[in-house]
Protein backbone atom coordinates (compact mmCIF):
# COMPACT_ATOMS: atom_id res chain seq x y z
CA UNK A 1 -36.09 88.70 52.83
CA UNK A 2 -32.85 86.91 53.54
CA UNK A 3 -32.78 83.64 54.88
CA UNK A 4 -29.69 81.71 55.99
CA UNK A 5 -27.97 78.96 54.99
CA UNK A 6 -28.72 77.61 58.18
CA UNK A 7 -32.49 78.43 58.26
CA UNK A 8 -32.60 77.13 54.59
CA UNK A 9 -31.41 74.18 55.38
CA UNK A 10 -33.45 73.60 58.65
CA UNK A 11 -36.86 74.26 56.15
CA UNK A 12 -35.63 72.07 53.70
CA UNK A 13 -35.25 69.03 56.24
CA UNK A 14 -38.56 70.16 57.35
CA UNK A 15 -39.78 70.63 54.37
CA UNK A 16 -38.56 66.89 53.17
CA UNK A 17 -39.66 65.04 56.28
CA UNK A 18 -43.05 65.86 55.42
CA UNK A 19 -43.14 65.15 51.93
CA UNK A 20 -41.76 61.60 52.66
CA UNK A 21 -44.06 60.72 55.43
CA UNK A 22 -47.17 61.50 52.71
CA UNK A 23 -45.22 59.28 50.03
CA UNK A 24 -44.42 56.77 52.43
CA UNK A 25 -48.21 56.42 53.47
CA UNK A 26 -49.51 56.78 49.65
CA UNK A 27 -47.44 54.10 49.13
CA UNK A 28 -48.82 51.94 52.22
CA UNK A 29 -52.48 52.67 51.39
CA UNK A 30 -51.89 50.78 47.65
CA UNK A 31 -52.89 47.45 49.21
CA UNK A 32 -55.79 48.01 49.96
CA UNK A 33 -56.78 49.62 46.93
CA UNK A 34 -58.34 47.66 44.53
CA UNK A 35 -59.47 49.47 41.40
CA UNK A 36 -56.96 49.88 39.30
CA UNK A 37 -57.27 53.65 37.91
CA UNK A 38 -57.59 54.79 41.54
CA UNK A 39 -54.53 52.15 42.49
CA UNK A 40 -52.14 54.11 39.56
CA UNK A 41 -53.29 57.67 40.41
CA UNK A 42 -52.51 57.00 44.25
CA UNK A 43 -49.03 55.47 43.15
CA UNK A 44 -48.54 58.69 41.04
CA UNK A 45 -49.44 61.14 43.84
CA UNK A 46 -47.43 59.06 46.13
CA UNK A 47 -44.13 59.77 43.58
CA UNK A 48 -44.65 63.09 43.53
CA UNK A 49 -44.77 63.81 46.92
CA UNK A 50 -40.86 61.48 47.01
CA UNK A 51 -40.17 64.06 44.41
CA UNK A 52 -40.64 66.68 46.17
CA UNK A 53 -39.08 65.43 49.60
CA UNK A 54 -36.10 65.04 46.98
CA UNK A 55 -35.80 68.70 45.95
CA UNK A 56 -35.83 69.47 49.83
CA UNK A 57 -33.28 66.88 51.31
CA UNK A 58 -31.19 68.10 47.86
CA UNK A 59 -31.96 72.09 48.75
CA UNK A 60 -31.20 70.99 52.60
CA UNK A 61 -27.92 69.05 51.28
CA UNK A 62 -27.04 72.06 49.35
CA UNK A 63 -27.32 74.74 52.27
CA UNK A 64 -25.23 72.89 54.58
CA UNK A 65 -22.29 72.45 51.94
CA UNK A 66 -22.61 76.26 51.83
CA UNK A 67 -23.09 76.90 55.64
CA UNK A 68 -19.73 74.56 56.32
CA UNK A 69 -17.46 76.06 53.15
CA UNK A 70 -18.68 79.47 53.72
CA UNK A 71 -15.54 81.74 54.75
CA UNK A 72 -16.13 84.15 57.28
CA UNK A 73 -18.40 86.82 57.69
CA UNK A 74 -19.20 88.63 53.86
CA UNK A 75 -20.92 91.74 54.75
């Protein structure tokens, strides 16, 4: 299955959106947390998911520099 670099990047954005809105309310819910061990695993989840909404804005960065340099049609 092909995908383009349009469609790539479109999932990616998607994709990173999400991930960020989960980080972004991990990170929230920490206040109101107060055991510790449950306050450090929720602050670890919440990185991950930044990581990952990372590696798709990067992937989604990536396919548009190859949907605007791309020359012509290759096929």
């Amino acid at each position: 299955m092909k995908l383009s670099a349009q469609m790539t990047m479109v999932i990616g954005a998607i994709f990173a959106v999400i991930c960020f809105v989960v980080a972004i309310r991990g990170f929230m819910a920490l206040g109101e947390i107060t055991d510790p061990q449950v306050a450090s695993d929720t602050q670890g989840f919440s990185l991950f998911w930044a990581f990952l909404g990372a590696v798709g804005a990067t992937f989604s960065g990536v396919s548009w520099w190859i949907a605007r340099t791309e020359k012509g049609d290759r096929g």
